[in-house]
C-alpha atoms as a PDB file:
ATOM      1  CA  UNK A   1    -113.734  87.153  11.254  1.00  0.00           C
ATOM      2  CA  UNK A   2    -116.872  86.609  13.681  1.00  0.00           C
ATOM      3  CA  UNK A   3    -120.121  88.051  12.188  1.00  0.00           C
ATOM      4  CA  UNK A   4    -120.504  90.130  15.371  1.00  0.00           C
ATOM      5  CA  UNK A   5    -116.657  91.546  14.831  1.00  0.00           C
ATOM      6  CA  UNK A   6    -117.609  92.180  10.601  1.00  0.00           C
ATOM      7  CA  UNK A   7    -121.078  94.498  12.053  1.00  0.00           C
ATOM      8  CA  UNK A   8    -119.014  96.724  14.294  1.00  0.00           C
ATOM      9  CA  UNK A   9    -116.599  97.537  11.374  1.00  0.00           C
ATOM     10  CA  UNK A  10    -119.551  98.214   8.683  1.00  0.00           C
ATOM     11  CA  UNK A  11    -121.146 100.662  10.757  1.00  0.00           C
ATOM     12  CA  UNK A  12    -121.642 103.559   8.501  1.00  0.00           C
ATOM     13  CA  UNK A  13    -121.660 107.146   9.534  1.00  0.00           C
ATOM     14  CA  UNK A  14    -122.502 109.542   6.712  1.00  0.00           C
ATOM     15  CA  UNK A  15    -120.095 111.925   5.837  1.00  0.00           C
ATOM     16  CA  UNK A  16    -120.034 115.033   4.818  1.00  0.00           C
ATOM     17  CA  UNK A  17    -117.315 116.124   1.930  1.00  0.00           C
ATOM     18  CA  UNK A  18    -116.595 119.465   1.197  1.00  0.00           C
ATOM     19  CA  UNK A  19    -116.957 120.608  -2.078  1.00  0.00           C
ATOM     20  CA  UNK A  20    -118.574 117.220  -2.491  1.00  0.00           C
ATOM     21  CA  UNK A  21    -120.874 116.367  -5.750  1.00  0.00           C
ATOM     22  CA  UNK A  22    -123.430 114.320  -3.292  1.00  0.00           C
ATOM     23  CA  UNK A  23    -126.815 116.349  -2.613  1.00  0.00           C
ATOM     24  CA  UNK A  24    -126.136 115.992   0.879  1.00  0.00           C
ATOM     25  CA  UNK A  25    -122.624 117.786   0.870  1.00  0.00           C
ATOM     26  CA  UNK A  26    -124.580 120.466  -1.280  1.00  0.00           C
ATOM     27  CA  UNK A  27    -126.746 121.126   1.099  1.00  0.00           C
ATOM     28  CA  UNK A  28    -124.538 120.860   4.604  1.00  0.00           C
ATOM     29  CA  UNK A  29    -121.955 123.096   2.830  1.00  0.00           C
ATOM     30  CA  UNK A  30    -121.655 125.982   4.622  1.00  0.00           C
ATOM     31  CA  UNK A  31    -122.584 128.629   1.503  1.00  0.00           C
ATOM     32  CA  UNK A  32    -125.616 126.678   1.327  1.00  0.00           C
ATOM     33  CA  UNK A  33    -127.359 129.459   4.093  1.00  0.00           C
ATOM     34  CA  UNK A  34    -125.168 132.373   3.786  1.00  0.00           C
ATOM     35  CA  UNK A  35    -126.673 135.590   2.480  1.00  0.00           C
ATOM     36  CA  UNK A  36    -130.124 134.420   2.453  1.00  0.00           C
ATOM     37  CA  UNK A  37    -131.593 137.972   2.345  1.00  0.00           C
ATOM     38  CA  UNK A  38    -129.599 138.482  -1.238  1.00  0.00           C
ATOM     39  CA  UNK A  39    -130.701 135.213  -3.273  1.00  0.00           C
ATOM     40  CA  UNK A  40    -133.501 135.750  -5.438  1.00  0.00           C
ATOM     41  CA  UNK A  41    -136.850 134.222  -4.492  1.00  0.00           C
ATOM     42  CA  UNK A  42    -136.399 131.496  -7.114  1.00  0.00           C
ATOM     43  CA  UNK A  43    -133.407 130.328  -6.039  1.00  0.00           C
ATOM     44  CA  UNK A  44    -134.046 130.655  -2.747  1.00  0.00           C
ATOM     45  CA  UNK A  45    -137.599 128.423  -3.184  1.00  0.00           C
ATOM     46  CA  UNK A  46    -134.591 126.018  -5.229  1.00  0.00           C
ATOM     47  CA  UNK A  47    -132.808 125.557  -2.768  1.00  0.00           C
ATOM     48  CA  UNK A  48    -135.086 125.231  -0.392  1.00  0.00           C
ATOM     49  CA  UNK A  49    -136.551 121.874  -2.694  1.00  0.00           C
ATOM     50  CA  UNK A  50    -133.492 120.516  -3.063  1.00  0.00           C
ATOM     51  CA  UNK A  51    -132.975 120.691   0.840  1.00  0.00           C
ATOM     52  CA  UNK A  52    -136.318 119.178   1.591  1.00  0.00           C
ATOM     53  CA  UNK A  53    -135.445 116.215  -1.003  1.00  0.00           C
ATOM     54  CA  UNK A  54    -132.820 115.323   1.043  1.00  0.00           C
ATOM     55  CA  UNK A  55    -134.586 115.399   4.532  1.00  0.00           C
ATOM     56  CA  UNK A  56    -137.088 113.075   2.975  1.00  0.00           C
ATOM     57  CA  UNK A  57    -134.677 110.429   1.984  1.00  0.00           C
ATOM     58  CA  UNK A  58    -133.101 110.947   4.893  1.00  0.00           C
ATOM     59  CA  UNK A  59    -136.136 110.475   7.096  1.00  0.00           C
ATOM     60  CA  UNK A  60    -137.125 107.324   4.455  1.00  0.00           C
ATOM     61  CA  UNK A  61    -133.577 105.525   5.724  1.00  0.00           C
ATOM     62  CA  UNK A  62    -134.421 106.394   8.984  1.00  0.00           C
ATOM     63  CA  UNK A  63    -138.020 104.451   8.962  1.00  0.00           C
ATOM     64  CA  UNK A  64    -136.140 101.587   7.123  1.00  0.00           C
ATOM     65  CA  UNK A  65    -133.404 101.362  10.053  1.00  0.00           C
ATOM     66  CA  UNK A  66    -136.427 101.790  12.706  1.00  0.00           C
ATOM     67  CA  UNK A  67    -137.808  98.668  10.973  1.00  0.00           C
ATOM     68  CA  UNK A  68    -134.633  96.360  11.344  1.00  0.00           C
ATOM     69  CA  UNK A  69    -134.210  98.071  14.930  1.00  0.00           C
ATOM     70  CA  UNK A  70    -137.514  96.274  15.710  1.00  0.00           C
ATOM     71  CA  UNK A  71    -136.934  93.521  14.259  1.00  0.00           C
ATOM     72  CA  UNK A  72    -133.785  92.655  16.113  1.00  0.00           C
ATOM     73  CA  UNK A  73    -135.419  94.319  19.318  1.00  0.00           C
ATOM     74  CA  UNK A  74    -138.833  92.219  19.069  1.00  0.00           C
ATOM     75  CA  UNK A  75    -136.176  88.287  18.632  1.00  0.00           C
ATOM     76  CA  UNK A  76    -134.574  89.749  21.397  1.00  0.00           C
ATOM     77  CA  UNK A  77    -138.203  89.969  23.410  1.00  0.00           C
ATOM     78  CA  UNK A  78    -139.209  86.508  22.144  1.00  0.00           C
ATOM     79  CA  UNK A  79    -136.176  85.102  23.441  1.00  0.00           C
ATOM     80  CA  UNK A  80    -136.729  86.358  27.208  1.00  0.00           C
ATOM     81  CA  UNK A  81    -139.777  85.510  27.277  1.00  0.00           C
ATOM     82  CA  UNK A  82    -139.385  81.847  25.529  1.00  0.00           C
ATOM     83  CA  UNK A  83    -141.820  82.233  23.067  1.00  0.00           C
ATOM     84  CA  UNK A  84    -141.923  79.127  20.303  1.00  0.00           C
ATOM     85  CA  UNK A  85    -141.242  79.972  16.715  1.00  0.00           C
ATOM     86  CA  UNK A  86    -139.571  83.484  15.393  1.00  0.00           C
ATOM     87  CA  UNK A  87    -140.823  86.841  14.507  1.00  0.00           C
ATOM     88  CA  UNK A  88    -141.280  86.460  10.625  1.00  0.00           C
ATOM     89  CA  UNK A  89    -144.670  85.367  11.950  1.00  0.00           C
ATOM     90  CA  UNK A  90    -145.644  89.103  13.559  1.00  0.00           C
ATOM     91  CA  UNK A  91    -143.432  90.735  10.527  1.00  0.00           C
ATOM     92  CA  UNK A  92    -146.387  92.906   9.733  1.00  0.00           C
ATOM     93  CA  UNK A  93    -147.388  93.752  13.131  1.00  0.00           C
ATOM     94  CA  UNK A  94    -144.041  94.666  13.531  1.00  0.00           C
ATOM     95  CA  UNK A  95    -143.486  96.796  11.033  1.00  0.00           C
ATOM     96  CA  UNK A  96    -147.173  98.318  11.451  1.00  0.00           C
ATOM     97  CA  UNK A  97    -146.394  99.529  14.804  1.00  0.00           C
ATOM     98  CA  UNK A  98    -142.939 100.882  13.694  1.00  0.00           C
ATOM     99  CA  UNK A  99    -144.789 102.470  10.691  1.00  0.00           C
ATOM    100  CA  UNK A 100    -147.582 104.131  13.393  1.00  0.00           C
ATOM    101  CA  UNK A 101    -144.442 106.039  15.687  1.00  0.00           C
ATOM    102  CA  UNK A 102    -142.667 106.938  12.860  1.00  0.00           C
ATOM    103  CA  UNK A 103    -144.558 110.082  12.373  1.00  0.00           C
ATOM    104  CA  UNK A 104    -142.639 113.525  12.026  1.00  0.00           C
ATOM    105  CA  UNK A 105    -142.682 116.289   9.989  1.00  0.00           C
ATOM    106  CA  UNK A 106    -145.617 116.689   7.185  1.00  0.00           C
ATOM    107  CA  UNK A 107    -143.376 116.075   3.981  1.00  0.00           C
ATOM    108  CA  UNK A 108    -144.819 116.602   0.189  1.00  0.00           C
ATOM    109  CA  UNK A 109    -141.915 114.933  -1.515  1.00  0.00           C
ATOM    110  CA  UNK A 110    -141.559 110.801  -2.091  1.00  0.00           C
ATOM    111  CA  UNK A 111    -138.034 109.339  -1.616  1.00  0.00           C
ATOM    112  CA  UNK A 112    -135.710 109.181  -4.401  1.00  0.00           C
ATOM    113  CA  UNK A 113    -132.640 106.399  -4.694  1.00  0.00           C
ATOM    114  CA  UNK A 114    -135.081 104.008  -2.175  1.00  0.00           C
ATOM    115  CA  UNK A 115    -133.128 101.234  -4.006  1.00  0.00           C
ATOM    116  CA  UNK A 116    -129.370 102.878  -2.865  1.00  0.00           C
ATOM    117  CA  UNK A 117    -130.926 103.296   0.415  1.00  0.00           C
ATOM    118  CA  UNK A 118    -132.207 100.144   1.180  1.00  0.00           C
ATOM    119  CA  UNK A 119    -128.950  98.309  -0.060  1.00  0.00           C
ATOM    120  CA  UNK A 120    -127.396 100.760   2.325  1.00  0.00           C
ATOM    121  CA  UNK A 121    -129.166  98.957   5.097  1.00  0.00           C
ATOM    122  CA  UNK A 122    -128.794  95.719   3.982  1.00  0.00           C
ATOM    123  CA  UNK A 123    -125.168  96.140   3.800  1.00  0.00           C
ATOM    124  CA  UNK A 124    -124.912  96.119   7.981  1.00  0.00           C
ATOM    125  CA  UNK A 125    -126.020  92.283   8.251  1.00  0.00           C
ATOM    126  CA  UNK A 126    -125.068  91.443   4.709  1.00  0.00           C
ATOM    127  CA  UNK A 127    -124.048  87.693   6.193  1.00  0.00           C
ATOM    128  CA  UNK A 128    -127.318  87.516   7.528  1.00  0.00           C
ATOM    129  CA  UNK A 129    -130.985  87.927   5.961  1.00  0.00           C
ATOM    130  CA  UNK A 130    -133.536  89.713   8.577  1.00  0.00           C
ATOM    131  CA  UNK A 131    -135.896  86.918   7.801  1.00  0.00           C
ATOM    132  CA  UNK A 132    -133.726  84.723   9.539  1.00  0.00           C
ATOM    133  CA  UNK A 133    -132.897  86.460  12.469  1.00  0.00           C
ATOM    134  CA  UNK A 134    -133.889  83.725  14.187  1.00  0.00           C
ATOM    135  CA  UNK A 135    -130.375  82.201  13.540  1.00  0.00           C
ATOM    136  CA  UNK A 136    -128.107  84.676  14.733  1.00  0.00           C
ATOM    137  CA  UNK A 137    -126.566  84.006  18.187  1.00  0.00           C
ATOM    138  CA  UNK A 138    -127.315  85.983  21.126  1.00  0.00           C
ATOM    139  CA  UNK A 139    -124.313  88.037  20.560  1.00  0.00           C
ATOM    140  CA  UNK A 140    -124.652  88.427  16.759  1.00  0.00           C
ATOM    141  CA  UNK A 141    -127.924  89.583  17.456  1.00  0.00           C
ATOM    142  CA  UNK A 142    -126.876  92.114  19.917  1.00  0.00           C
ATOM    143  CA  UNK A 143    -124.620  93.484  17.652  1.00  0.00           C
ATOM    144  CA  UNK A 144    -126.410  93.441  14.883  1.00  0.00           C
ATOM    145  CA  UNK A 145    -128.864  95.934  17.061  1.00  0.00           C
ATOM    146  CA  UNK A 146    -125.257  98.162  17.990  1.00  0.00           C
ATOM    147  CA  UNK A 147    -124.850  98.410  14.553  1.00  0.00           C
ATOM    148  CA  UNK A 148    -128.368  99.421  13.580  1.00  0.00           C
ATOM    149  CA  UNK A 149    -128.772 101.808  16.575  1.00  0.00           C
ATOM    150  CA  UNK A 150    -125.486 103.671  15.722  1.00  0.00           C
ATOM    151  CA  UNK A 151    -126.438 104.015  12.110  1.00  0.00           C
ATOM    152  CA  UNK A 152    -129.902 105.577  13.294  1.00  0.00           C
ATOM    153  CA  UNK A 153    -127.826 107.918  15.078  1.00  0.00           C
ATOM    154  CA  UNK A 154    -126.140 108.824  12.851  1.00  0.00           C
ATOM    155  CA  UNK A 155    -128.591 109.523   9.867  1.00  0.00           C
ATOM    156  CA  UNK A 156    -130.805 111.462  12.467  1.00  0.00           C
ATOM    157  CA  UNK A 157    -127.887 113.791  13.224  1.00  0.00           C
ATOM    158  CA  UNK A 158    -128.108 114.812  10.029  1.00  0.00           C
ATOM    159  CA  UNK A 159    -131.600 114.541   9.117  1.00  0.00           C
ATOM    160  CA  UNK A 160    -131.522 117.373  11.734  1.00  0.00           C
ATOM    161  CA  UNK A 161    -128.984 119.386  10.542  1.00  0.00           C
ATOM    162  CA  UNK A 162    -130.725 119.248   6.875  1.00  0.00           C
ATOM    163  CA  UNK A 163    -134.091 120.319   8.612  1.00  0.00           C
ATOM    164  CA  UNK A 164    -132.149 123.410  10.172  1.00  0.00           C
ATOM    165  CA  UNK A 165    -131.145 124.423   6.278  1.00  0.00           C
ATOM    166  CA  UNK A 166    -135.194 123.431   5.357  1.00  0.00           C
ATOM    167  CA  UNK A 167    -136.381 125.855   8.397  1.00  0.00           C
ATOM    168  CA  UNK A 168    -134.091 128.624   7.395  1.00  0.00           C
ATOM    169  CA  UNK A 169    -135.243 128.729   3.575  1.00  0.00           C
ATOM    170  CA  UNK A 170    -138.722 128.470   4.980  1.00  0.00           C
ATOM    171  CA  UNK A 171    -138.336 131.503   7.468  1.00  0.00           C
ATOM    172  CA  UNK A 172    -136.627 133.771   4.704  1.00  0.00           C
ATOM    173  CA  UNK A 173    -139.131 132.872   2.104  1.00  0.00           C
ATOM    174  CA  UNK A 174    -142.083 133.652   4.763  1.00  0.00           C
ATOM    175  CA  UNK A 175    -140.836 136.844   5.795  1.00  0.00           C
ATOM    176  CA  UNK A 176    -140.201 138.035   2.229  1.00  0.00           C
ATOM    177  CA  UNK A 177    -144.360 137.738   2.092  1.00  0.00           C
ATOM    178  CA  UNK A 178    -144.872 138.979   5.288  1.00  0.00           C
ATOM    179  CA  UNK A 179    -142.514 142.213   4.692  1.00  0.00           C
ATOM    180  CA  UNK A 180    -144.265 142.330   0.767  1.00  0.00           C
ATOM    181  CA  UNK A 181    -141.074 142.199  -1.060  1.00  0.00           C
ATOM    182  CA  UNK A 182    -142.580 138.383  -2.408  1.00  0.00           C
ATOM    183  CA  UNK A 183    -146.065 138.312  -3.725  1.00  0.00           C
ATOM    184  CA  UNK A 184    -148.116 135.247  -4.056  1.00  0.00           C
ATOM    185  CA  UNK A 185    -148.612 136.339  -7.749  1.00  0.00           C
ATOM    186  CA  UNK A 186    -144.754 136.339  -8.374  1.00  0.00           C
ATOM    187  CA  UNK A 187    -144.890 132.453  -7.017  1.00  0.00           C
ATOM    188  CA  UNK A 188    -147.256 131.593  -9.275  1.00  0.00           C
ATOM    189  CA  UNK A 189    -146.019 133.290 -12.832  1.00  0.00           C
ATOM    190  CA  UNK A 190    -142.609 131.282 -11.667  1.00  0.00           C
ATOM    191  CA  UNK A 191    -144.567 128.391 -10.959  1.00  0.00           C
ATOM    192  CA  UNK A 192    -146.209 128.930 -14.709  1.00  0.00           C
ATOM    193  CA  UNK A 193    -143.108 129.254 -15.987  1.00  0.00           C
ATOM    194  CA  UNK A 194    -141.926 126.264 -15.031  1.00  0.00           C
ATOM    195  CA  UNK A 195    -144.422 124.366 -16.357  1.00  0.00           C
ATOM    196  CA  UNK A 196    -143.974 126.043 -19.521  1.00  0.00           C
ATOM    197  CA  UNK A 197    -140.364 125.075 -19.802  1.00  0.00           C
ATOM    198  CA  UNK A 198    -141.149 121.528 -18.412  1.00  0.00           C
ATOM    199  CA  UNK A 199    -139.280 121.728 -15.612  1.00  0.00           C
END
């Protein structure tokens, strides 16, 4: 099978399964958001964590994608143009400027599974390392770019639809404070609590 053939197969669009174990189908599930007004503050501020975790891995295999996206994009340039030598040379201007327009949303939380995640992108040119993308044919490299792009697309569908569920905690948890049936002294003996218990 032709690399460029293999790409176009591997594309990966993630899926949500209902009733799923996966964080992600947790969070997209539809009972996830209904009845806000009736959780309890803790669970609501739970949920609303676990949500949030998500987005940020997410939005961290969304900068890794933008990276290979540039990659592919800035071989393609040096072709055109005829530029000697390969982009391994500019790698870290590359991936500076990529790491400069990746800005978004203020997030407190660090990635989790970065090593699932980046094997996830690795997967979509696993015949070919990005450090020698200087190799790949025109057309290998064009699809290698398809397959990329429609990845992206697809993780920032649902990096969007997980931000929805993040705003919505957010806005119930707000007006709980704004309407005084939350206190800021409530947040903080549960926040003392769960230090006590170690959680």
């Amino acid at each position: 099978m032709a690399f460029g053939s293999k790409l176009a197969h591997d594309v990966r669009v993630i899926e949500v399964r209902p009733g799923g174990r996966r964080r992600i189908d947790r969070v997209l599930a539809p009972d996830y958001v209904r009845d806000l007004d009736r959780l309890p503050l803790g669970e609501l501020r739970r949920r609303r964590d676990e949500a949030a975790q998500e987005e940020t891995d997410l939005s961290y295999l969304r900068r890794l994608l933008h990276a290979r996206i540039d990659i592919v994009r800035a071989e393609q340039r040096r072709r055109l143009s005829g530029e000697p030598g390969g982009v391994v040379e500019h790698l870290v201007e590359i991936l500076a400027d990529q790491q400069v327009g990746s800005s978004g949303r203020h997030q407190n939380w660090e990635p989790s599974r970065t090593g699932q995640r980046r094997r996830q992108v690795e997967a979509l040119v696993a015949d070919a390392e990005l450090s020698d993308v200087a190799s790949l044919s025109d057309d290998a490299l064009r699809d290698s770019l398809s397959a990329y792009t429609n990845e992206e697309s697809s993780v920032s569908g649902r990096r969007r639809e997980v931000q929805d569920v993040v705003d919505a905690f957010n806005s119930e948890i707000a007006g709980r404070y704004a309407h005084g049936t939350a206190s800021v002294d409530d947040l903080l003996a549960a926040e003392r609590g769960q230090e006590e218990s170690g959680v």
